[in-house]
N, C-alpha and C. Protein backbone atom coordinates (compact mmCIF):
# COMPACT_ATOMS: atom_id res chain seq x y z
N UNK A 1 220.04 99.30 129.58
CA UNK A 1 219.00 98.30 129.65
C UNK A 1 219.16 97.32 128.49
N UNK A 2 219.23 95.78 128.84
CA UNK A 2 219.24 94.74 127.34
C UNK A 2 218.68 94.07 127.43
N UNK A 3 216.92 94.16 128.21
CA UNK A 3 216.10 93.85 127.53
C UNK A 3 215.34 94.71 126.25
N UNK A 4 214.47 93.57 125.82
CA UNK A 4 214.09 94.67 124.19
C UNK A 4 212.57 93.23 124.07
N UNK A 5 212.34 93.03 123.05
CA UNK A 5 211.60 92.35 121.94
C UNK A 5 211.49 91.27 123.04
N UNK A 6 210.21 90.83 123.57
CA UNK A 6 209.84 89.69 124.09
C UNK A 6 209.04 88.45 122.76
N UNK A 7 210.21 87.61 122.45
CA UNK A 7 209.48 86.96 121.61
C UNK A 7 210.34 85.21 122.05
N UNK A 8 209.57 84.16 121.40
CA UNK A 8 210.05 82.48 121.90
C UNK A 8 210.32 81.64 120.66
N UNK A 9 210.41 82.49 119.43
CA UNK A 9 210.72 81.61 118.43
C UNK A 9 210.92 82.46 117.31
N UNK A 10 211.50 82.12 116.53
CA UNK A 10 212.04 82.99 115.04
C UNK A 10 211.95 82.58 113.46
N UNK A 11 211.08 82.48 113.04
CA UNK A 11 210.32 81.74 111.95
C UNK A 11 211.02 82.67 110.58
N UNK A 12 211.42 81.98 109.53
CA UNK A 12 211.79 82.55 108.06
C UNK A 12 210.88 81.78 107.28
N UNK A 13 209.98 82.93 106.70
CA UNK A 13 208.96 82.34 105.36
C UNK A 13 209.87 82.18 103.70
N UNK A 14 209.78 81.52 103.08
CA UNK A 14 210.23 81.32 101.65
C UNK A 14 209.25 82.65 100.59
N UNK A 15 208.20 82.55 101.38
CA UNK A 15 208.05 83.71 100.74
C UNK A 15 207.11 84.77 101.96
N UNK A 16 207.29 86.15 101.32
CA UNK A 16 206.69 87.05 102.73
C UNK A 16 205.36 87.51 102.77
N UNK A 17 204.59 86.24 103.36
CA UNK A 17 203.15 86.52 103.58
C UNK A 17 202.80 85.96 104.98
N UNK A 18 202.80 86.89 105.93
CA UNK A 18 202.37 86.39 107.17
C UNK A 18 200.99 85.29 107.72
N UNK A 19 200.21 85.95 106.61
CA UNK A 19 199.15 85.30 106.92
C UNK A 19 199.40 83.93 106.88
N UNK A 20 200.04 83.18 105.99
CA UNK A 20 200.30 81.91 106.05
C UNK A 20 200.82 81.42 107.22
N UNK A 21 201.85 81.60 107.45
CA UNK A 21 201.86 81.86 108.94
C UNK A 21 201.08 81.59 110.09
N UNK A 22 200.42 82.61 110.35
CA UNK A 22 199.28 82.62 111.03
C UNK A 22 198.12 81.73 110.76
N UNK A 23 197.91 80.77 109.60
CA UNK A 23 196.79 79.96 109.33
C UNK A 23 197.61 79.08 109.79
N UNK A 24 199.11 78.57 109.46
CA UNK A 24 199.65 77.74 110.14
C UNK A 24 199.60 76.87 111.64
N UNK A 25 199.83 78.20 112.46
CA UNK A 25 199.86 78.39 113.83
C UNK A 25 198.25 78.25 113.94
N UNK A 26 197.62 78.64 113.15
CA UNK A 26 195.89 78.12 114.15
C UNK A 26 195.57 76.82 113.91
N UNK A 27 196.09 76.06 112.95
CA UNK A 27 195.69 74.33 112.47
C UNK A 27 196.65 73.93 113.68
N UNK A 28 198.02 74.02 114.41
CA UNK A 28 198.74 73.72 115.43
C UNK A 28 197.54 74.15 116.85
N UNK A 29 197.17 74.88 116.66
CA UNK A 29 196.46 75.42 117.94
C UNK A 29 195.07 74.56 118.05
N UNK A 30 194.60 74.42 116.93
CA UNK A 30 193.10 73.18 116.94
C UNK A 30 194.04 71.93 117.39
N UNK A 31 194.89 71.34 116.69
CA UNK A 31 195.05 70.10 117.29
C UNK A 31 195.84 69.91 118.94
N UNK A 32 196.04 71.16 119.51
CA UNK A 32 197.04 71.05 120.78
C UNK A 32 195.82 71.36 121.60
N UNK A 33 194.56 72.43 121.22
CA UNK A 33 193.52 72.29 121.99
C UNK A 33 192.97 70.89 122.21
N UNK A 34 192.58 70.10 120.91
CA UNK A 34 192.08 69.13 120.85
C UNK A 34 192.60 67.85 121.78
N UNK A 35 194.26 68.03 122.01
CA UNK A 35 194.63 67.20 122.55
C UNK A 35 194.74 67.09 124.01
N UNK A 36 194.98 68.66 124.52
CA UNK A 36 194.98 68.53 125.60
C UNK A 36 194.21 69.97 126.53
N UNK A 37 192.86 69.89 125.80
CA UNK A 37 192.44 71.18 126.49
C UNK A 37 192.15 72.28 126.69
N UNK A 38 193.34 72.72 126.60
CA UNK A 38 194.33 74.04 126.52
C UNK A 38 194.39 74.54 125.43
N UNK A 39 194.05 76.13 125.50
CA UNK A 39 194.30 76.68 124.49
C UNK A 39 195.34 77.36 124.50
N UNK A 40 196.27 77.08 122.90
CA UNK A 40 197.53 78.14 122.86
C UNK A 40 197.13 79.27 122.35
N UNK A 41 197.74 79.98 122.61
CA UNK A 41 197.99 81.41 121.98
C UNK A 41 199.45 81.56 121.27
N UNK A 42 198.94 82.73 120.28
CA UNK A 42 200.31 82.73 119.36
C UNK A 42 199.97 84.82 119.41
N UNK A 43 201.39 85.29 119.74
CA UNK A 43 201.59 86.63 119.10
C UNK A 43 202.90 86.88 117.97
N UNK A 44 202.10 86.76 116.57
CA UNK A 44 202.91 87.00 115.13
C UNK A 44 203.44 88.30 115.50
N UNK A 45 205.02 88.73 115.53
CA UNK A 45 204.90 89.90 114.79
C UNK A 45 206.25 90.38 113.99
N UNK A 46 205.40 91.26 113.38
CA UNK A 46 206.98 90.97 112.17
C UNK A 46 207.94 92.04 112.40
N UNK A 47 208.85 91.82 111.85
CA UNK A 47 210.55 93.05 112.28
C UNK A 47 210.56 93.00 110.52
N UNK A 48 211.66 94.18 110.95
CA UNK A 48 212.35 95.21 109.72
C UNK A 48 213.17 94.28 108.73
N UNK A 49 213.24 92.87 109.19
CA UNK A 49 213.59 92.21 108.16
C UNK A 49 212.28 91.10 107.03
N UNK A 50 212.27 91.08 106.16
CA UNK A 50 211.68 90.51 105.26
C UNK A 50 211.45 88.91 105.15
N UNK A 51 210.49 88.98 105.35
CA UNK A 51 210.10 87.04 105.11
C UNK A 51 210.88 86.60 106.77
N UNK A 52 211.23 87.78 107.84
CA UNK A 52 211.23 87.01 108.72
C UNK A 52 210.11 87.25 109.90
N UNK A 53 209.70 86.62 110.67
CA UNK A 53 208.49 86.59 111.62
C UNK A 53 209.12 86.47 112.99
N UNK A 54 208.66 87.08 114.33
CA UNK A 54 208.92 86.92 115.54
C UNK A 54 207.40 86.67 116.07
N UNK A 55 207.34 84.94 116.90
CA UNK A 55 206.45 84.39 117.51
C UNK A 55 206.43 84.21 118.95
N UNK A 56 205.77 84.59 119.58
CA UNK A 56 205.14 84.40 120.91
C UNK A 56 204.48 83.60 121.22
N UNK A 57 204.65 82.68 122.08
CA UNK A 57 203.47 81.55 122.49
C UNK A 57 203.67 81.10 123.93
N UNK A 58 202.51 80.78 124.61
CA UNK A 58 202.49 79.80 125.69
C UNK A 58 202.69 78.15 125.46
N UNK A 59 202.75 78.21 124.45
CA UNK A 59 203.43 76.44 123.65
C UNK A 59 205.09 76.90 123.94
N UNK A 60 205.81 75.37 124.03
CA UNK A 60 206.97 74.73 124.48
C UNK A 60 207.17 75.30 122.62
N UNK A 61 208.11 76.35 123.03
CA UNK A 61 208.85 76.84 121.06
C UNK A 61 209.98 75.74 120.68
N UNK A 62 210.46 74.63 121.22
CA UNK A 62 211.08 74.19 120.59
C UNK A 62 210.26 73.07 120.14
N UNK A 63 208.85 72.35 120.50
CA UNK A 63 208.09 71.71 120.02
C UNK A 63 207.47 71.51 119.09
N UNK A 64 206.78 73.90 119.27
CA UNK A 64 206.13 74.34 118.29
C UNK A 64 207.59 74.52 117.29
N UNK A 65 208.77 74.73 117.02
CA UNK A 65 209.62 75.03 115.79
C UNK A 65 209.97 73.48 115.05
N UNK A 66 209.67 72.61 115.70
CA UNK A 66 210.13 71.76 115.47
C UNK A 66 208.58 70.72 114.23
N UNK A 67 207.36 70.88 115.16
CA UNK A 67 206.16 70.87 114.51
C UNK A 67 206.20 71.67 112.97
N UNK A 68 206.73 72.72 112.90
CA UNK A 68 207.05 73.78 112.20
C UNK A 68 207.78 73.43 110.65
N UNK A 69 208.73 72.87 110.81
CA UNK A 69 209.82 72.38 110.81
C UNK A 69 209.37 71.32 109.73
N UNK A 70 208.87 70.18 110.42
CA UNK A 70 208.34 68.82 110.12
C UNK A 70 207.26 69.24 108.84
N UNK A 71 206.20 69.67 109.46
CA UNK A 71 205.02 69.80 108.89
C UNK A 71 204.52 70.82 107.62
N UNK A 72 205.39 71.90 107.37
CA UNK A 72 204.96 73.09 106.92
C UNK A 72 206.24 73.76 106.16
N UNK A 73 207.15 72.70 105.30
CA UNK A 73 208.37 72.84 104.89
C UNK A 73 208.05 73.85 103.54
N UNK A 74 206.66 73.86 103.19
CA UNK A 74 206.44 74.45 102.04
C UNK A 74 206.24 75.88 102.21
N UNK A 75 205.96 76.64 103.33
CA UNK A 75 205.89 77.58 103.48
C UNK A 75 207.31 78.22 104.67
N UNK A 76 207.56 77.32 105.57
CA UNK A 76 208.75 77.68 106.22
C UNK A 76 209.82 77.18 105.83
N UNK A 77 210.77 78.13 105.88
CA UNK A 77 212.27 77.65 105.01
C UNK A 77 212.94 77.80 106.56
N UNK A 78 213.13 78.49 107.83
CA UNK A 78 213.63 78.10 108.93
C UNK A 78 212.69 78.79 109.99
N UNK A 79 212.80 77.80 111.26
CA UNK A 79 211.99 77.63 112.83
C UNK A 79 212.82 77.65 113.39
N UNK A 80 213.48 78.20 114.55
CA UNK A 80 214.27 77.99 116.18
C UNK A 80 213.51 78.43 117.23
N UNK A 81 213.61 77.63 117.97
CA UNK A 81 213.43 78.52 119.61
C UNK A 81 214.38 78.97 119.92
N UNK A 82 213.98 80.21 120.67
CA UNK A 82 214.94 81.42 120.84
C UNK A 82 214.55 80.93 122.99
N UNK A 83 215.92 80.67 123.66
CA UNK A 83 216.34 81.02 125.01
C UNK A 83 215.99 82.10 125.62
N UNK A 84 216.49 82.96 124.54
CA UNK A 84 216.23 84.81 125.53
C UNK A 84 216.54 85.32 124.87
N UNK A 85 215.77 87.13 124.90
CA UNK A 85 216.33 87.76 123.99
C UNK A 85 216.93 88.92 124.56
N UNK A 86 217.94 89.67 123.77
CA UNK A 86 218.34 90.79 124.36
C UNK A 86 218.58 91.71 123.28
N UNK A 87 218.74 93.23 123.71
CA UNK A 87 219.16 94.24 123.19
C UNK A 87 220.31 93.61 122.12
N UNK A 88 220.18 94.20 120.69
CA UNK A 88 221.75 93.97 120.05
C UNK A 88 222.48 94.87 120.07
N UNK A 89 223.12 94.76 121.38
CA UNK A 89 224.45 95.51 122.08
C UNK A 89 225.32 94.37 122.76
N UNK A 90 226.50 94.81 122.26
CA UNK A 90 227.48 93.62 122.37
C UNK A 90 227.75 93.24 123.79
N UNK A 91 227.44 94.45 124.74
CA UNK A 91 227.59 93.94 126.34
C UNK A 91 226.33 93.33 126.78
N UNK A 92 224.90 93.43 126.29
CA UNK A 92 224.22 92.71 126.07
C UNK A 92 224.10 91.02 125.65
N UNK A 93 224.53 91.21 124.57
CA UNK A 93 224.54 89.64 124.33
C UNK A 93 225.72 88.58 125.14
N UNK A 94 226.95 89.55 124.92
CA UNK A 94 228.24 89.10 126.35
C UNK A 94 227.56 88.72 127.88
N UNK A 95 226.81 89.52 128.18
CA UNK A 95 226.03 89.24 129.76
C UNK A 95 225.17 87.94 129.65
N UNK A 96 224.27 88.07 128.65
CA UNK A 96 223.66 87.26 128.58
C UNK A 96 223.74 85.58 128.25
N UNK A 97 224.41 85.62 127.27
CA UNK A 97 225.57 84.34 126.71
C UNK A 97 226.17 83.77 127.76
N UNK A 98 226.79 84.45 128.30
CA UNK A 98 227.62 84.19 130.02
C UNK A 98 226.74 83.41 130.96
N UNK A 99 225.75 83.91 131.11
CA UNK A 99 224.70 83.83 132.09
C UNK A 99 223.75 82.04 131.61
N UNK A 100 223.02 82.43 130.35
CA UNK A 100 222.92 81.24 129.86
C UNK A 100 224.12 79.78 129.94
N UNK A 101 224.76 80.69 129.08
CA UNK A 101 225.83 79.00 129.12
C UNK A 101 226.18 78.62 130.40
N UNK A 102 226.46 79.25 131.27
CA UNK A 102 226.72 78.91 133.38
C UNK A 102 225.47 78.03 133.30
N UNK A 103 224.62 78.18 132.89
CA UNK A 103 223.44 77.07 133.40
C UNK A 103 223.32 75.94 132.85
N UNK A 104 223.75 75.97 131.76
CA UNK A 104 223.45 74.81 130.51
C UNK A 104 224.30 74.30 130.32
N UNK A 105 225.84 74.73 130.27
CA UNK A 105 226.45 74.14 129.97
C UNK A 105 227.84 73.23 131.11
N UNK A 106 227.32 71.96 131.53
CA UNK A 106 228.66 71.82 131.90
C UNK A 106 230.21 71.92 132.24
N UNK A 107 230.78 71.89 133.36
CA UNK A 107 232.16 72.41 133.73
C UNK A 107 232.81 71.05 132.37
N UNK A 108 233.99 71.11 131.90
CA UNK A 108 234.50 70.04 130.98
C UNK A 108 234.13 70.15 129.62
N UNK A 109 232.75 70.43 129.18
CA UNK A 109 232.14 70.37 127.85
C UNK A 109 232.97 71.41 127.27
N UNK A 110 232.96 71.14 125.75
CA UNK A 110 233.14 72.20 124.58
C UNK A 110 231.90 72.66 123.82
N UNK A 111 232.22 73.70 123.38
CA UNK A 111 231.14 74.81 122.63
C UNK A 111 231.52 75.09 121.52
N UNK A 112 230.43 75.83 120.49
CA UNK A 112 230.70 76.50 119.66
C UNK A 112 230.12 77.73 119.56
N UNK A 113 230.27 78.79 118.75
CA UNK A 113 229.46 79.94 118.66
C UNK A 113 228.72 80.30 117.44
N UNK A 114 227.87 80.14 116.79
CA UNK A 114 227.46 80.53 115.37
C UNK A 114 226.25 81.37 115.64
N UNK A 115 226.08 82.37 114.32
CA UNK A 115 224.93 83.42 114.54
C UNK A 115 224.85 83.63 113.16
N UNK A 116 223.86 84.30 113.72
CA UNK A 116 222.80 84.62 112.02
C UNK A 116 222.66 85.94 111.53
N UNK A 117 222.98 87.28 110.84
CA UNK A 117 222.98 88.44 111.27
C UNK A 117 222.15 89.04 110.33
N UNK A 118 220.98 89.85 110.53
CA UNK A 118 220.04 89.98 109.58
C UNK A 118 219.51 91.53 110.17
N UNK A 119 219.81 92.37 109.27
CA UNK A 119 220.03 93.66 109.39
C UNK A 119 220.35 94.23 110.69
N UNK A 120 221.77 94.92 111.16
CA UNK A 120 222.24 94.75 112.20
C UNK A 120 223.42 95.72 112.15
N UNK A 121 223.88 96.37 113.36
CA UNK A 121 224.84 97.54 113.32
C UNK A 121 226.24 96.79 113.51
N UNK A 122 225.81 95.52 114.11
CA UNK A 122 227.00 94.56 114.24
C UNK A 122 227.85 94.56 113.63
N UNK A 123 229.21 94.18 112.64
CA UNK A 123 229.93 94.40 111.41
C UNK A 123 229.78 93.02 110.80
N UNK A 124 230.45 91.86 111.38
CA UNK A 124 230.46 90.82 111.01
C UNK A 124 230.45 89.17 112.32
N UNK A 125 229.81 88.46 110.91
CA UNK A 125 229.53 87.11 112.46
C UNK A 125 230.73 86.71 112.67
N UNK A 126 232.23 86.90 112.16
CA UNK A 126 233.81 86.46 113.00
C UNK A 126 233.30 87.38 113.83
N UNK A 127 233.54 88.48 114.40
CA UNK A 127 233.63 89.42 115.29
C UNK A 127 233.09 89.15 116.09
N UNK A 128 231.24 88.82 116.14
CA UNK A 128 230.33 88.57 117.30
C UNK A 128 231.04 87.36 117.43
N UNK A 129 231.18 86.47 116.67
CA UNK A 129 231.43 84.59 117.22
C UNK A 129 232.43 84.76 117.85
N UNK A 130 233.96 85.45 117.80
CA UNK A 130 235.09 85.77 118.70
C UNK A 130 234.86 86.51 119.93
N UNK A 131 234.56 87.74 119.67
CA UNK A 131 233.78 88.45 121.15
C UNK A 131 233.26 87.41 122.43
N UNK A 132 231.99 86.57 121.14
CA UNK A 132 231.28 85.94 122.36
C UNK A 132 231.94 84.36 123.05
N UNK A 133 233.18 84.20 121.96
CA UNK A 133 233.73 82.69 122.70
C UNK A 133 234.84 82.86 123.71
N UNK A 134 235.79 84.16 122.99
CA UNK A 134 236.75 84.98 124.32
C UNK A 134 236.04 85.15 125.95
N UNK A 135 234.68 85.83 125.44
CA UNK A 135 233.57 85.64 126.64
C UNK A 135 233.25 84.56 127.47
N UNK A 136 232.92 83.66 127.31
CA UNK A 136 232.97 82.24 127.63
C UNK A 136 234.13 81.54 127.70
N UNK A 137 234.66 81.68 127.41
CA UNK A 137 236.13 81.27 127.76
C UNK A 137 236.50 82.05 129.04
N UNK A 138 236.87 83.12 128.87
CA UNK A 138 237.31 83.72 129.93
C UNK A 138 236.62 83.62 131.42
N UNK A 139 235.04 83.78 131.30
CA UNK A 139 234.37 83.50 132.16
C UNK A 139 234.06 82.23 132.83
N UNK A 140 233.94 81.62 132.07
CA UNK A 140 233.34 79.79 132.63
C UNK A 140 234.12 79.09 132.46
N UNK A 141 235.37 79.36 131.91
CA UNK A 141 236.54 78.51 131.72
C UNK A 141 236.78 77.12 130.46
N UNK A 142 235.34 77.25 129.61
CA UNK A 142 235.01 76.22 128.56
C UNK A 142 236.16 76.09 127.63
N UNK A 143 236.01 75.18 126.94
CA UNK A 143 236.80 74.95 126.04
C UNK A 143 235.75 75.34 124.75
N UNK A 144 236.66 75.85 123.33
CA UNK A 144 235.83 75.92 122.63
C UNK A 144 236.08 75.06 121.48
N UNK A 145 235.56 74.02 120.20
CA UNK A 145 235.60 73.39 119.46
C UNK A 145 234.90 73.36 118.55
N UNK A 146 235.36 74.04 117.45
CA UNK A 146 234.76 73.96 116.20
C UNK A 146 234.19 73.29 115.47
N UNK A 147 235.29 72.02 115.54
CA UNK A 147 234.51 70.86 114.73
C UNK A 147 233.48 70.11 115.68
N UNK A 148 233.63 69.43 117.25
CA UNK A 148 232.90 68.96 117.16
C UNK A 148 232.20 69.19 118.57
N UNK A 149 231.52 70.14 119.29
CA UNK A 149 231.43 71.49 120.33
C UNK A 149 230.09 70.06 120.87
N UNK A 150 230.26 69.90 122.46
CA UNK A 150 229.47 69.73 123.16
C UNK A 150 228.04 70.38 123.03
N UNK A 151 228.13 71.35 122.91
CA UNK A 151 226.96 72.42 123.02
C UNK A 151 227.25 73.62 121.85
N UNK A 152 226.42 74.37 121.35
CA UNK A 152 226.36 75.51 120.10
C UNK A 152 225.47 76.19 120.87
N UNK A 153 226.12 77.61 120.85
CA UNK A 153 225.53 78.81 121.08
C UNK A 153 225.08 79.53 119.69
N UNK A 154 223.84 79.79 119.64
CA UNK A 154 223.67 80.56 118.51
C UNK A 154 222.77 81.93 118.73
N UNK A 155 223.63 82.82 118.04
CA UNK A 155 222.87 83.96 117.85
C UNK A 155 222.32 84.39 116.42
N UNK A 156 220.52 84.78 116.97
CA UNK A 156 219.62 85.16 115.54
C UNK A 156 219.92 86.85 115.69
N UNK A 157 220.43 87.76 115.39
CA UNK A 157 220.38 88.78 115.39
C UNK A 157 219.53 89.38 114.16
N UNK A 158 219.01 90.29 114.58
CA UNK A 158 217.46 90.58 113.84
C UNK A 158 217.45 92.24 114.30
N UNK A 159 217.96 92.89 113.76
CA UNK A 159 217.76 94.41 114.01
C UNK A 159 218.48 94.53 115.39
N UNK A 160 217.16 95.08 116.36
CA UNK A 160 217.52 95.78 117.52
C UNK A 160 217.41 94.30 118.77
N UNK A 161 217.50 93.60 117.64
CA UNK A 161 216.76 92.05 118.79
C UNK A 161 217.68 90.80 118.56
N UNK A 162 218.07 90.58 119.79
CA UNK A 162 219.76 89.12 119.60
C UNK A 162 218.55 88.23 120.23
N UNK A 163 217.99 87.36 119.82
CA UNK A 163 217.66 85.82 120.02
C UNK A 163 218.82 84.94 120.66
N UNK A 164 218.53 84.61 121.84
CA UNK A 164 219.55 83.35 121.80
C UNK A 164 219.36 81.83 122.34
N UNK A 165 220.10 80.97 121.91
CA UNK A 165 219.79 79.80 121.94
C UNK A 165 221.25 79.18 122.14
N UNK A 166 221.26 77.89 122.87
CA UNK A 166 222.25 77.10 123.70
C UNK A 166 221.69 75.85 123.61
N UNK A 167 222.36 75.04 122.72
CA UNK A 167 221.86 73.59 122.57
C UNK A 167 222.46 72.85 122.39
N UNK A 168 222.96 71.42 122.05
CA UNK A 168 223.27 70.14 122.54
C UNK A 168 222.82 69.63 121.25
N UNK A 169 224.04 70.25 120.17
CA UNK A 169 223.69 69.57 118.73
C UNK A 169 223.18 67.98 118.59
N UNK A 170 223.86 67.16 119.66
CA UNK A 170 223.45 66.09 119.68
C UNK A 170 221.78 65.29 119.71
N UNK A 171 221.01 66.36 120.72
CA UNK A 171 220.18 66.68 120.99
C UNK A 171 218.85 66.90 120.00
N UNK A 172 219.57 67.95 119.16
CA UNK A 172 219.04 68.16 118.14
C UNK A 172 218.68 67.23 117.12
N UNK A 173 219.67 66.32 116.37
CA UNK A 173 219.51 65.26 115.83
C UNK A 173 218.86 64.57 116.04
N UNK A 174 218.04 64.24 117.23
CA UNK A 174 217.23 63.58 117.27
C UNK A 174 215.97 63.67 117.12
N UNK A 175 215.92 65.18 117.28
CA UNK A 175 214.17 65.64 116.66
C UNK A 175 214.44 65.80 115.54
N UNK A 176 215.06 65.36 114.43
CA UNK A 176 215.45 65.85 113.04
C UNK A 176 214.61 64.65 112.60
């Protein structure tokens, strides 16, 4: 089985006090009610690593990481939205990676692979980043490019929990 940890975003505090956090996410939640209605919900919860947070929400997580991001640099040192998560088992994240990038990523485009590894049985991020680009390669037929990759696959590995995310660095830059 490689499901595990249902969570939509992956928050690192500068320093480890959740509550901040969480006062954070309710001043975001008054003004997204205010704007449109709707109330969000947020489920904080924290893993075996330190000063890091796993968030749940019915808010768009790359909006809310990005709000995050912008607004609250004094207490958050990093925000992503997380794609999907899976078991951290290497045929796990291989299935999954596969599966994702077939959707997202264009026949022709180049990729990259980078990950984050934060207490983990894994050994090292060459190993997962090779594993998972041999993977994609082999499967979808991509090209892969280091320096300057159509699309970046990234993995947050976090204990028993691989976060993943597939994005369009280009993309990115522009909410920067």
């Amino acid at each position: 089985m490689c499901t595990n940890e249902n969570f939509d975003m992956l928050v690192m505090l500068h320093y480890h006090d959740p509550e901040d956090l969480e006062n954070i996410l309710l001043k975001i939640r008054e003004m997204e009610t205010a704007m449109k209605k709707k109330r969000p919900e947020f489920y904080i919860k924290e893993c075996e690593v330190l000063k890091v947070l796993l968030v749940e929400s019915n808010l768009d997580s790359e909006y809310l990481a990005l709000k995050l991001r912008e607004n609250h640099g004094e207490t958050v040192s990093y925000a992503v939205h997380i794609d999907d998560v899976v078991r951290t088992r290497i045929e796990c994240i291989l299935q999954k990676v596969v599966e994702l990038a077939d959707d997202k990523i264009g026949k022709g485009n180049s990729f990259r692979v980078i990950s984050n590894l934060m207490s983990t049985n894994i050994k090292s991020s060459e190993e997962l980043n090779a594993a998972v680009s041999k993977e994609i390669k082999n499967k979808l037929n991509l090209r892969c490019d280091e320096e300057n990759p159509d699309w970046v696959v990234q993995l947050e590995v976090v204990g028993e929990n691989t976060g993943i995310i597939i994005f369009n660095p280009k993309n990115l830059l522009k909410n920067i």
